[in-house]
N, C-alpha and C. Protein backbone atom coordinates (compact mmCIF):
# COMPACT_ATOMS: atom_id res chain seq x y z
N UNK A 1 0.85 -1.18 0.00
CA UNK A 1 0.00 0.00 0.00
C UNK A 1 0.89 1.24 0.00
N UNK A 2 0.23 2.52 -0.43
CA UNK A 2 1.11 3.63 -0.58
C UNK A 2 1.22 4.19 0.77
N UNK A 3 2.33 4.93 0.54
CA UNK A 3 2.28 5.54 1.91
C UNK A 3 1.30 6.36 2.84
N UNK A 4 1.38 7.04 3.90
CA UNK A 4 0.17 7.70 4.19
C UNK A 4 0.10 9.17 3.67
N UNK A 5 -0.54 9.52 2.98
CA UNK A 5 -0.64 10.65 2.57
C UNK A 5 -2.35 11.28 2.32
N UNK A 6 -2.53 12.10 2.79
CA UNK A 6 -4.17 12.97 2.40
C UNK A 6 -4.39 13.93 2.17
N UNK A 7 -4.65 14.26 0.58
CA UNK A 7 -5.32 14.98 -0.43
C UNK A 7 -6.17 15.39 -0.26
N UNK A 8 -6.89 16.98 -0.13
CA UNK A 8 -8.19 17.40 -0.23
C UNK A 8 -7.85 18.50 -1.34
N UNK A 9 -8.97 17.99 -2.37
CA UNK A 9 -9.21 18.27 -3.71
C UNK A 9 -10.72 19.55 -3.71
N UNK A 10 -10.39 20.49 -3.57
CA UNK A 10 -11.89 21.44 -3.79
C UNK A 10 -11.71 22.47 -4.84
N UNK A 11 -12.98 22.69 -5.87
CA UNK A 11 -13.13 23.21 -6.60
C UNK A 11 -14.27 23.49 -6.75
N UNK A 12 -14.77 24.19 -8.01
CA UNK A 12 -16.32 24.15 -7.98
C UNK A 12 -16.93 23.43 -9.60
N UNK A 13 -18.04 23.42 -9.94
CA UNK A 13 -18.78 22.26 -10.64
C UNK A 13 -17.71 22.36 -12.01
N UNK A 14 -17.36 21.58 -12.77
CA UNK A 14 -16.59 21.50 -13.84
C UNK A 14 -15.32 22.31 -14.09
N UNK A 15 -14.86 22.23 -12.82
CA UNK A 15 -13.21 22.95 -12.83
C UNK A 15 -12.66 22.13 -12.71
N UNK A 16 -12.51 20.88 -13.35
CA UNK A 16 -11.08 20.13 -13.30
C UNK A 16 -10.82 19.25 -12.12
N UNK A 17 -11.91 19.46 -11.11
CA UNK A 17 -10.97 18.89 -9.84
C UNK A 17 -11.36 17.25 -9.81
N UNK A 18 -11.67 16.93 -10.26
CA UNK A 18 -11.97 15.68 -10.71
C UNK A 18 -10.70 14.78 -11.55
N UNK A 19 -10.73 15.69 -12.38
CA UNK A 19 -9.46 15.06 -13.68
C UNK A 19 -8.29 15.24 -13.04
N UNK A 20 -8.38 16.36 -12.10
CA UNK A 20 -6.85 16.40 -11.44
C UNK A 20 -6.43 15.40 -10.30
N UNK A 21 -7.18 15.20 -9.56
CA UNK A 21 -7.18 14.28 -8.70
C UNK A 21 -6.98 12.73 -9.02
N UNK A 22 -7.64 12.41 -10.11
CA UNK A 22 -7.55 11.31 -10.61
C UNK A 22 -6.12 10.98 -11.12
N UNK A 23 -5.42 12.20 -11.92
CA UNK A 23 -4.05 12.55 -12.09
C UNK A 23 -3.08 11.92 -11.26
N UNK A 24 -3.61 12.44 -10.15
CA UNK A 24 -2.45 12.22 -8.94
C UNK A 24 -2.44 10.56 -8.33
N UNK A 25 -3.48 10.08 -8.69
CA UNK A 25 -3.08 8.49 -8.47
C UNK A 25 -3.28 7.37 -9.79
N UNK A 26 -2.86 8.13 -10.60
CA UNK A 26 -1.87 7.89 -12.18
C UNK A 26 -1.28 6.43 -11.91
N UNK A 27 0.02 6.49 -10.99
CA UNK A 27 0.67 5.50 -11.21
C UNK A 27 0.59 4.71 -10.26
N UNK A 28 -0.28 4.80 -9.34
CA UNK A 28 -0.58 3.57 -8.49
C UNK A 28 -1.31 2.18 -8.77
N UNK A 29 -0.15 1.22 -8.77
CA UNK A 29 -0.94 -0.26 -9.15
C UNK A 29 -2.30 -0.28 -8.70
N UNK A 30 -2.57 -0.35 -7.74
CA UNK A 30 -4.23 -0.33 -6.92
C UNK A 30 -5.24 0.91 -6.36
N UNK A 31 -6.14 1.44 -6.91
CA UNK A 31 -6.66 2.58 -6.56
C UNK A 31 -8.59 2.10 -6.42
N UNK A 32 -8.89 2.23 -5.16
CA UNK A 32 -10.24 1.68 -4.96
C UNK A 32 -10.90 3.83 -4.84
N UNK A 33 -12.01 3.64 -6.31
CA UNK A 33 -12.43 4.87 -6.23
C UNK A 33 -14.22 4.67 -5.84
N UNK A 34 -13.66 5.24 -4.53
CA UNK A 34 -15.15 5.28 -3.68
C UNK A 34 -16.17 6.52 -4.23
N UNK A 35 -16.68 6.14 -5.11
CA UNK A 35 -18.07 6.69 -6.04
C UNK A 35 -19.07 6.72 -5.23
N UNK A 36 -19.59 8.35 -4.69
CA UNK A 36 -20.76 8.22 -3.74
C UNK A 36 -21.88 8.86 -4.29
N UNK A 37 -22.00 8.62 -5.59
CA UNK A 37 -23.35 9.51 -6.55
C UNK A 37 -24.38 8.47 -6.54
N UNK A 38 -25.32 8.74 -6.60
CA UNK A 38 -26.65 7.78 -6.74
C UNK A 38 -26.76 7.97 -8.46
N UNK A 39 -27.37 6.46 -8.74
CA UNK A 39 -26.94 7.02 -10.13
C UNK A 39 -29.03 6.84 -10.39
N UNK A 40 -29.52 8.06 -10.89
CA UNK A 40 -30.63 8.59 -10.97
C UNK A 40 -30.57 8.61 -12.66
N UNK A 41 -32.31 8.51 -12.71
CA UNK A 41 -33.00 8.58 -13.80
C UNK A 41 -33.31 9.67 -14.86
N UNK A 42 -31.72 10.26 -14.88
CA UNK A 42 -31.80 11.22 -15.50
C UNK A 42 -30.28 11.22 -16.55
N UNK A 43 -30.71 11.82 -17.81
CA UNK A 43 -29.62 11.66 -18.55
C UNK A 43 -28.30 12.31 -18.68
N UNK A 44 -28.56 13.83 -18.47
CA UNK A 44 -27.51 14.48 -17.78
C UNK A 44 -26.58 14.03 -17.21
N UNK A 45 -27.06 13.63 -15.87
CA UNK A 45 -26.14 12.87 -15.09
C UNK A 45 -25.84 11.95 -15.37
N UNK A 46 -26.42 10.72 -15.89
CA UNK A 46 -25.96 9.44 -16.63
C UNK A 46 -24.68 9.99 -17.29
N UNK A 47 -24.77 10.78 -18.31
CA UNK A 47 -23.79 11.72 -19.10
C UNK A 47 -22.57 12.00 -18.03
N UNK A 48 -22.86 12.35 -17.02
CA UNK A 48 -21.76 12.96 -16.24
C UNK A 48 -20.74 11.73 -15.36
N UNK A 49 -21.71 11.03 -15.29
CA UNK A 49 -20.96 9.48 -14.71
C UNK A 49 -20.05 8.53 -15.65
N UNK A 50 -21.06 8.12 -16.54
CA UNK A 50 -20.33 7.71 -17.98
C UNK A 50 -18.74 8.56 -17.92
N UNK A 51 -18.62 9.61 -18.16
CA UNK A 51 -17.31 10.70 -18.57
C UNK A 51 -16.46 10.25 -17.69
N UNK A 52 -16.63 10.02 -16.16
CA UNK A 52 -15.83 9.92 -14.99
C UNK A 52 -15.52 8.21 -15.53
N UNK A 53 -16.10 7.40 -15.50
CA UNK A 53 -16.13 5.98 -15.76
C UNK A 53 -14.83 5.98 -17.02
N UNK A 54 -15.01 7.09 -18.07
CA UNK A 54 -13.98 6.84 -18.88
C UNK A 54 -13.38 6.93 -18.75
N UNK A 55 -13.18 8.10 -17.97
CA UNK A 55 -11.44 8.35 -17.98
C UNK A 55 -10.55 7.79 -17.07
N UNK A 56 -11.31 6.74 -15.88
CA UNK A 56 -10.88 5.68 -15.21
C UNK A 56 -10.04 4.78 -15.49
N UNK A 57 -8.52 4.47 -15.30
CA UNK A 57 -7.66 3.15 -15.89
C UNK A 57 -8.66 2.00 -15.47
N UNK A 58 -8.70 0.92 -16.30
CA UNK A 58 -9.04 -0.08 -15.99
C UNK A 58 -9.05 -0.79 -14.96
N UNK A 59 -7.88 -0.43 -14.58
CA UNK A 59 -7.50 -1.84 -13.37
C UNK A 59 -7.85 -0.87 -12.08
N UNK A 60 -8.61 0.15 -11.92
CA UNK A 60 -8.73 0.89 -10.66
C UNK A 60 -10.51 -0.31 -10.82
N UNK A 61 -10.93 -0.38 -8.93
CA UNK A 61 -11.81 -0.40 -9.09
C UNK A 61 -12.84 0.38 -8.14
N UNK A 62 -14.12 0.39 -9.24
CA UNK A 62 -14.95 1.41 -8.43
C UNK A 62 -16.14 0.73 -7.36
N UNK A 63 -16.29 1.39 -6.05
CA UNK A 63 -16.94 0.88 -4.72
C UNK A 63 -18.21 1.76 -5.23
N UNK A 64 -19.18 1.54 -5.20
CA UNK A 64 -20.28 2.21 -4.95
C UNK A 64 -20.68 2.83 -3.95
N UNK A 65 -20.70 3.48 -2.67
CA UNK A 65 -20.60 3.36 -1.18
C UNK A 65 -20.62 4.94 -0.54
N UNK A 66 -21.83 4.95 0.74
CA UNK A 66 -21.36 6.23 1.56
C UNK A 66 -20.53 5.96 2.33
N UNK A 67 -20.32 4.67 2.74
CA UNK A 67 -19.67 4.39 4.07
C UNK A 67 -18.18 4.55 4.08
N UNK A 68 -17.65 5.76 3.56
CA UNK A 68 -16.26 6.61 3.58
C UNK A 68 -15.56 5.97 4.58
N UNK A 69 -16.03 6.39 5.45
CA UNK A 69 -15.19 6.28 7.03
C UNK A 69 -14.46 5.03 7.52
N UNK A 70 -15.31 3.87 6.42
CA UNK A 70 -14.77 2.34 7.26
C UNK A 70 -13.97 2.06 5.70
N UNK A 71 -13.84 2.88 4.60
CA UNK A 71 -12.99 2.41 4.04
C UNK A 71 -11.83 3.64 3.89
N UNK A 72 -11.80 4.68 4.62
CA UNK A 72 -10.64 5.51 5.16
C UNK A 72 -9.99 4.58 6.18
N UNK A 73 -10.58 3.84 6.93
CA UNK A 73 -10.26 2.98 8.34
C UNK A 73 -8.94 2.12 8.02
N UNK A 74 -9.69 1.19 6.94
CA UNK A 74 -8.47 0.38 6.81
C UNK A 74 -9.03 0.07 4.90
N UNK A 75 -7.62 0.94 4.73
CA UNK A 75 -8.09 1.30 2.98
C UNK A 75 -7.09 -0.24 2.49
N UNK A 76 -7.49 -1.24 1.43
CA UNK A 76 -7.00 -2.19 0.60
C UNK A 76 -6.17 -1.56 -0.60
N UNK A 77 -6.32 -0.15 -0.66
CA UNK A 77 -5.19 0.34 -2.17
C UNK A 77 -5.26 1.43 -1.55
N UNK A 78 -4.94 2.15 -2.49
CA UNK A 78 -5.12 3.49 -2.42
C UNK A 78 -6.36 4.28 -2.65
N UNK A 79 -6.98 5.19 -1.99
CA UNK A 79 -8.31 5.61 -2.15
C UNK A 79 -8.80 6.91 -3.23
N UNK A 80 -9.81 6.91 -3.84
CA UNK A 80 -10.00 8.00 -4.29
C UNK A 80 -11.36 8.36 -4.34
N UNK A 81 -11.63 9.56 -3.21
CA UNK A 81 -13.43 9.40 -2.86
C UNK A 81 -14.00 10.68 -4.01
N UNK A 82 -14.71 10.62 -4.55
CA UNK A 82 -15.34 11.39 -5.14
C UNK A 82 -16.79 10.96 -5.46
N UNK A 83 -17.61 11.91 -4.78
CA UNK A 83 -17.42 13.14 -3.90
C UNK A 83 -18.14 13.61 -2.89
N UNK A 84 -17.65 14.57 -2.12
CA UNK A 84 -17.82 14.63 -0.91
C UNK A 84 -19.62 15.01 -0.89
N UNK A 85 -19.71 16.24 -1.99
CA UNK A 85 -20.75 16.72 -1.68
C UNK A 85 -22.02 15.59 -1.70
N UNK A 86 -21.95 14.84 -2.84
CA UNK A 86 -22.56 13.60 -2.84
C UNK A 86 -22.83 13.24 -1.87
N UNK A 87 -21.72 12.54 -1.32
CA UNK A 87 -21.85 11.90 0.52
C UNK A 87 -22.80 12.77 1.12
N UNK A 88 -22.56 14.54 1.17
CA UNK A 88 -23.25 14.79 2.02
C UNK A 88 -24.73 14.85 1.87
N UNK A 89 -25.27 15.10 0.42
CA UNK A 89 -26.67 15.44 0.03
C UNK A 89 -27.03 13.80 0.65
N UNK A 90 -26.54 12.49 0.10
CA UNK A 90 -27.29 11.69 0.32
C UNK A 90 -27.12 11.05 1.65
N UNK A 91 -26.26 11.84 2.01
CA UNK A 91 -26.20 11.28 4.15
C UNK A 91 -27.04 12.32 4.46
N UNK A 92 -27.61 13.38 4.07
CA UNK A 92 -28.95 14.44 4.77
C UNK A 92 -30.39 13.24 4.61
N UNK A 93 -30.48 13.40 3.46
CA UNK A 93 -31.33 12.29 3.32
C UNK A 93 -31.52 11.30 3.73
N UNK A 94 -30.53 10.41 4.03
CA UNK A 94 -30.78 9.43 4.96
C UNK A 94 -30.88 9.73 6.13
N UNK A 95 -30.29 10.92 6.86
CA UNK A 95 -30.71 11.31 8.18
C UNK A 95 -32.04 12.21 8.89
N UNK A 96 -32.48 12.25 7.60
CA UNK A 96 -33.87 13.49 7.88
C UNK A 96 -33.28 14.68 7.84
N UNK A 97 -31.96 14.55 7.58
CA UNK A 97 -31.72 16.58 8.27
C UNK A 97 -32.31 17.48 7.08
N UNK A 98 -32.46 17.30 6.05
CA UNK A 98 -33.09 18.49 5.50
C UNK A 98 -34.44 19.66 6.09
N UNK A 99 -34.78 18.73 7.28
CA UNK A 99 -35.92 19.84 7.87
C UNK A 99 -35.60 20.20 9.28
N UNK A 100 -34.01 20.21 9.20
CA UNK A 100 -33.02 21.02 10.06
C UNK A 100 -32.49 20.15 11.34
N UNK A 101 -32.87 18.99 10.99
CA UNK A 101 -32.38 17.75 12.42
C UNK A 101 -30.88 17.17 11.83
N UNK A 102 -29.92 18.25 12.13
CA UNK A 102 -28.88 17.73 11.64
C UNK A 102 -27.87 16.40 12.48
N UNK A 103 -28.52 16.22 13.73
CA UNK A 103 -27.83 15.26 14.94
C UNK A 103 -26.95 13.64 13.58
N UNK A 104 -28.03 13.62 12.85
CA UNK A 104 -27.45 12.20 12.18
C UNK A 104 -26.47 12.54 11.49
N UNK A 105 -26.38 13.73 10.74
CA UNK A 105 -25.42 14.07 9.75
C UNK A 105 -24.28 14.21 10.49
N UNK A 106 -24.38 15.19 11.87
CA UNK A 106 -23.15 15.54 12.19
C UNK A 106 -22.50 14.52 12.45
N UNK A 107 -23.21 12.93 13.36
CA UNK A 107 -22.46 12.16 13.95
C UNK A 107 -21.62 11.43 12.55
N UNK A 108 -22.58 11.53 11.14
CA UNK A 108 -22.13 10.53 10.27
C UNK A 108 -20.60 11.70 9.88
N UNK A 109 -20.81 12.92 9.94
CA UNK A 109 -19.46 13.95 9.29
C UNK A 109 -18.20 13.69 10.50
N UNK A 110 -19.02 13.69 11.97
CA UNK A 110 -17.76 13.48 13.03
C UNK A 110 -16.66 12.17 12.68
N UNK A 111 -17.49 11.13 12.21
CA UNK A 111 -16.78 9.85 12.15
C UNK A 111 -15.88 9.58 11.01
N UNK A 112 -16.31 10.54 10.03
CA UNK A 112 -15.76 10.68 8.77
C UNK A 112 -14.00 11.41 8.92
N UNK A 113 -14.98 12.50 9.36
CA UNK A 113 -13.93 13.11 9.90
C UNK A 113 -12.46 12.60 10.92
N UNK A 114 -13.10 11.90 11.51
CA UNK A 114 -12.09 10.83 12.73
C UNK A 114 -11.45 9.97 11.94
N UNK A 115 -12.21 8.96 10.85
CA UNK A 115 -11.69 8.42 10.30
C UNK A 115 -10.21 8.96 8.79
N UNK A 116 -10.22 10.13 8.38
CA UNK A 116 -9.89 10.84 7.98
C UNK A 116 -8.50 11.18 8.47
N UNK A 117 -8.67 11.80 9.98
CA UNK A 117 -7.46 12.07 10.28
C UNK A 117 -6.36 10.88 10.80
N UNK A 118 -7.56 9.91 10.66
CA UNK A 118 -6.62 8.28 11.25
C UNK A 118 -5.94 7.55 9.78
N UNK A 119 -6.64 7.76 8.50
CA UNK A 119 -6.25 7.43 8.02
C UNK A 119 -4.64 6.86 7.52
N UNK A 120 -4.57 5.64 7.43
CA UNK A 120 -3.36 5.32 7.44
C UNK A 120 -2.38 5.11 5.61
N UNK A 121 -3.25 4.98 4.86
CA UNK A 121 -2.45 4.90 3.56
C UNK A 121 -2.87 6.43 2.85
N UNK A 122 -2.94 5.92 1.09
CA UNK A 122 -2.90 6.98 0.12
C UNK A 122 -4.38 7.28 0.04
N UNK A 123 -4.95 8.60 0.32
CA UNK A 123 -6.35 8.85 -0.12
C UNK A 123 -6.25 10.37 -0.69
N UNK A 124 -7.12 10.87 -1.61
CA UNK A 124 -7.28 11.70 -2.23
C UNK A 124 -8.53 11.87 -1.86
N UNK A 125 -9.48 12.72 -1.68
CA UNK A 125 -10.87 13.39 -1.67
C UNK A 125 -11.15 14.56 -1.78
N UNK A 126 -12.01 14.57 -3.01
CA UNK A 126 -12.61 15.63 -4.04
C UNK A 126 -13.89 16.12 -3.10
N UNK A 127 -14.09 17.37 -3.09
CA UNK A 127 -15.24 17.98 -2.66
C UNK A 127 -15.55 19.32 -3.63
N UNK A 128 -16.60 20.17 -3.80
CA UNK A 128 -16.45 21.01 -4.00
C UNK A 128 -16.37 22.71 -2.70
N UNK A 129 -16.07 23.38 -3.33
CA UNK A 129 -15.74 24.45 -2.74
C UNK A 129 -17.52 25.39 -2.85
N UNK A 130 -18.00 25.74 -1.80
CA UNK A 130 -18.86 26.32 -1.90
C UNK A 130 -19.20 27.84 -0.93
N UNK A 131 -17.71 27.92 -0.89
CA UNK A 131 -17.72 29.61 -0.18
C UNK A 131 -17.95 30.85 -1.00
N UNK A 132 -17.89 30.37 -2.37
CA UNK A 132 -17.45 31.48 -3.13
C UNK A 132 -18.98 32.12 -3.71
N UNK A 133 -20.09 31.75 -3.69
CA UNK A 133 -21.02 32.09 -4.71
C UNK A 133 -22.03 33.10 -3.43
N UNK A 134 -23.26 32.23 -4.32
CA UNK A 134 -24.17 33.60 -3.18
C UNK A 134 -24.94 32.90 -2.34
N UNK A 135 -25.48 33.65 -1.48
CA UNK A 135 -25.87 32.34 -0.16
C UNK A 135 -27.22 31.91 -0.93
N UNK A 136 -27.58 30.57 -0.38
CA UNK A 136 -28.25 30.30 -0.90
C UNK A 136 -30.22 30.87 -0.63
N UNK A 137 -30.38 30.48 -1.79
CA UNK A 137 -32.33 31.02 -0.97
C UNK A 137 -32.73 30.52 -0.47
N UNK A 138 -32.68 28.80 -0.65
CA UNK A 138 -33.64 28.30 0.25
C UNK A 138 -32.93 27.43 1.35
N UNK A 139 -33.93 27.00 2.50
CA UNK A 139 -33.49 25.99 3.30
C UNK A 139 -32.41 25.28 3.27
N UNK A 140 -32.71 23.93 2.70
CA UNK A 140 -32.15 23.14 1.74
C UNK A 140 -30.98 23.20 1.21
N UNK A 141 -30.78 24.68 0.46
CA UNK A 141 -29.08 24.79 -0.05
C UNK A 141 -28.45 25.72 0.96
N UNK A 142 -29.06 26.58 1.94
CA UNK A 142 -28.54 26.66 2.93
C UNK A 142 -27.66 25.49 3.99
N UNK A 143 -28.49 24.74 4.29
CA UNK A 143 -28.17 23.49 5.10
C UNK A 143 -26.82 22.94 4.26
N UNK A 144 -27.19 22.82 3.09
CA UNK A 144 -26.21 21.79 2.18
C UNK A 144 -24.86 22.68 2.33
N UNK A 145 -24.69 24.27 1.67
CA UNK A 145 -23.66 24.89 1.57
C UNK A 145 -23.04 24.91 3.40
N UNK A 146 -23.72 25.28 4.24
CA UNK A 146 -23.29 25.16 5.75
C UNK A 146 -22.21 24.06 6.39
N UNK A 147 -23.27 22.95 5.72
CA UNK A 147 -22.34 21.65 6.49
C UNK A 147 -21.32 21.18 5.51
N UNK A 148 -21.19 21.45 4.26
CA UNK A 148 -20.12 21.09 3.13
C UNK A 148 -19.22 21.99 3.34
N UNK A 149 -19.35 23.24 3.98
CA UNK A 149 -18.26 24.33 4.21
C UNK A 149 -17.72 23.94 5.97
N UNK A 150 -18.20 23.62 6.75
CA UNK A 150 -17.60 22.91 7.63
C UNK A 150 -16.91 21.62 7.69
N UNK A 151 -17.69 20.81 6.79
CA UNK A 151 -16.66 19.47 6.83
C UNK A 151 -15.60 19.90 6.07
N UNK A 152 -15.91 20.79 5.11
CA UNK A 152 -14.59 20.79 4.57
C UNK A 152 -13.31 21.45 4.97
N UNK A 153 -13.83 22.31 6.09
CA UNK A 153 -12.51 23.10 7.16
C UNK A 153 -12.41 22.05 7.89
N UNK A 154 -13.17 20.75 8.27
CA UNK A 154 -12.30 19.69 9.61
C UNK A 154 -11.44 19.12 8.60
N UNK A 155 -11.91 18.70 7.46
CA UNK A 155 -11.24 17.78 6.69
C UNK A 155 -9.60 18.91 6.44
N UNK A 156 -9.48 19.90 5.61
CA UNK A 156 -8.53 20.68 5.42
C UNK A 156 -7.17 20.83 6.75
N UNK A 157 -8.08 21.13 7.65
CA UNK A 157 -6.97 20.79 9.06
C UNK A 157 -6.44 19.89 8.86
N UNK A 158 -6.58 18.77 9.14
CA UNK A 158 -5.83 17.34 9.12
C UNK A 158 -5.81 16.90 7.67
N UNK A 159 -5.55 17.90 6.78
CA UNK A 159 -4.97 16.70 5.19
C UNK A 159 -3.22 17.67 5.37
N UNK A 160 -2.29 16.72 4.35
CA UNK A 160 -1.68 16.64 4.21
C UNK A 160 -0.94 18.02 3.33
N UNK A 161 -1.78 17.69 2.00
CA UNK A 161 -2.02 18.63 1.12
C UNK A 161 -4.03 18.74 0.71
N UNK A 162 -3.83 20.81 0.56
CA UNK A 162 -5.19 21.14 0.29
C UNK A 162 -4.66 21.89 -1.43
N UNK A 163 -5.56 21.51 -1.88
CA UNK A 163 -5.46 22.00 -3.29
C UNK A 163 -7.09 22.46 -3.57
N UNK A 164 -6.74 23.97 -4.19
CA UNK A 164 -8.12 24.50 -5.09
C UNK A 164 -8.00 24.25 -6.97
N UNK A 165 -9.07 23.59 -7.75
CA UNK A 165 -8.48 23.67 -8.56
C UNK A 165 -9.97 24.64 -9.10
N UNK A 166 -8.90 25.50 -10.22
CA UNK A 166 -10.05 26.42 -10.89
C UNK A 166 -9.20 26.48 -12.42
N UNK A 167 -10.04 26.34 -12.83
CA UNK A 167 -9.74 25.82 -14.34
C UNK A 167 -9.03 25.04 -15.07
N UNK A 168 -9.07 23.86 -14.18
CA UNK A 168 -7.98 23.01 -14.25
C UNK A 168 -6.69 22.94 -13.46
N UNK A 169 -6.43 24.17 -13.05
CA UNK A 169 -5.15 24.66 -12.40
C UNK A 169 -4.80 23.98 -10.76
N UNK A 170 -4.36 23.96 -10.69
CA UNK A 170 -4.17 23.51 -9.11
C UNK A 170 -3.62 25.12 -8.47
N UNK A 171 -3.92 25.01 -7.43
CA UNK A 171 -3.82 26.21 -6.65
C UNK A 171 -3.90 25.42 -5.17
N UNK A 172 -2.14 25.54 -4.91
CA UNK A 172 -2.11 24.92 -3.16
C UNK A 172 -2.14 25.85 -2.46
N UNK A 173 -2.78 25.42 -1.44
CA UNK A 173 -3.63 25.71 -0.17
C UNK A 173 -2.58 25.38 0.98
N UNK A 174 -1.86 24.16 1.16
CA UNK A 174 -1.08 23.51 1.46
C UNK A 174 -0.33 22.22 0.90
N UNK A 175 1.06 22.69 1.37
CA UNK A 175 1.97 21.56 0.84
C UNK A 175 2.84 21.36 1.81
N UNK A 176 3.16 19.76 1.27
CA UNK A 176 4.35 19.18 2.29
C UNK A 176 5.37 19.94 2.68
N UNK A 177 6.42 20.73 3.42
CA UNK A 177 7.72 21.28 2.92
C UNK A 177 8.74 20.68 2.37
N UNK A 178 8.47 19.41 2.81
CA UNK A 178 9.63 18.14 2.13
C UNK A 178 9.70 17.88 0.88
N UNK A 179 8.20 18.38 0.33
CA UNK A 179 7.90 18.27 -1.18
C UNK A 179 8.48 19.46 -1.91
N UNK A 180 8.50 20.47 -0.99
CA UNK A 180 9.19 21.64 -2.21
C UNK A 180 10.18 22.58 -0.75
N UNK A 181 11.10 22.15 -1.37
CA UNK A 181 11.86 22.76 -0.10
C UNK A 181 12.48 23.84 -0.52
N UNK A 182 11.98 24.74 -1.95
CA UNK A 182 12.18 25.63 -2.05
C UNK A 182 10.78 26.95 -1.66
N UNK A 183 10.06 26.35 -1.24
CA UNK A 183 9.11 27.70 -0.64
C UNK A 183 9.45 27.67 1.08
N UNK A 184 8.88 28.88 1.58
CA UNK A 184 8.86 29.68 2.45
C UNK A 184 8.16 28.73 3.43
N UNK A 185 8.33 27.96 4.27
CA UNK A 185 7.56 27.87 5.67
C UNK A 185 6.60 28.49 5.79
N UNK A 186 5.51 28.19 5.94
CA UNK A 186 3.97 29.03 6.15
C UNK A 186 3.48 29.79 5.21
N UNK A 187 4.40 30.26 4.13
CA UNK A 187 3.94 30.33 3.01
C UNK A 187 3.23 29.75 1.92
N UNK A 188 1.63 29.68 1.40
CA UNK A 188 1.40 28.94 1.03
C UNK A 188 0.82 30.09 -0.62
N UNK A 189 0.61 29.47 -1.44
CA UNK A 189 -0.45 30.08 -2.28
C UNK A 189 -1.63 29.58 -2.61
């Protein structure tokens, strides 16, 4: 298994952060990509799954699964979760929180989270970034933008490396210093 290392991948809807991430575990013999989309009766999205499915090496294989946390626990390859927001719309749903009973979500984000910073091998996880736009109108994408902007500051603390990607670009957030021992200590861009 690869070493321990954790990737948090955020961007927003069709910036790359997908293709980039996938990038980064290129050359790993074994990559289990934990796919947390429901795959719904709609063609669009069929469209949007299909694309991800292609550009997949063969020999990676894909988990269908919310249950992040027990395969952060004790990962069999290297991981690649995409995506977070997914996890979270369809862990609201399974918890009732959309009519503001968030108790299930948080315990399911705490454990995620725990499991996350325990993580012991290679994981990468894609989320999107949802600080940047306008708050939302209703309930619903209130709730959603709230708790996706918090998990994604527990998750960011304890990763390794944080990367924004916007137009493909990577834009670090954080990096190893061992990895570039020509930048500045606490300097990040």
């Amino acid at each position: 298994m690869a070493a321990r290392r954790r990737t948090l991948v955020l961007g927003g809807v069709r910036s790359g952060k997908s293709r980039w991430a996938e990038q980064q575990l290129a050359g790993q013999a074994r990559v289990d990509y934990l796919a947390t989309a429901a795959e719904l009766d709609d063609a669009d999205w069929a469209q949007r799954i299909a694309e991800h499915r292609q550009r997949r090496p063969a020999h990676w294989r894909t988990v269908q699964t919310l249950d992040i946390a027990a395969a952060l626990a004790a990962p069999a390859a290297a991981l690649l979760v995409e995506d977070l927001g997914n996890w979270l719309a369809r862990t609201i749903d399974r918890t009732g929180g959309w009519d503001g009973d968030l108790a299930g979500l948080r315990t399911a984000a705490a454990e995620l989270a725990s499991a996350w910073r325990e993580c012991p091998g290679r994981v990468v996880l894609v989320s999107s970034e949802v600080g940047s736009g306008i708050h939302p109108e209703s309930r619903a994408g209130r709730i959603f933008a709230d708790e996706l902007g918090r998990l994604n500051t527990e998750l960011a603390a304890h990763a390794d490396e944080v990367v924004l990607v916007v137009a493909g670009l990577p834009l670090w957030l954080r990096r190893p210093p061992e990895q570039h021992p020509d930048e500045q200590s606490g300097e990040r861009l």
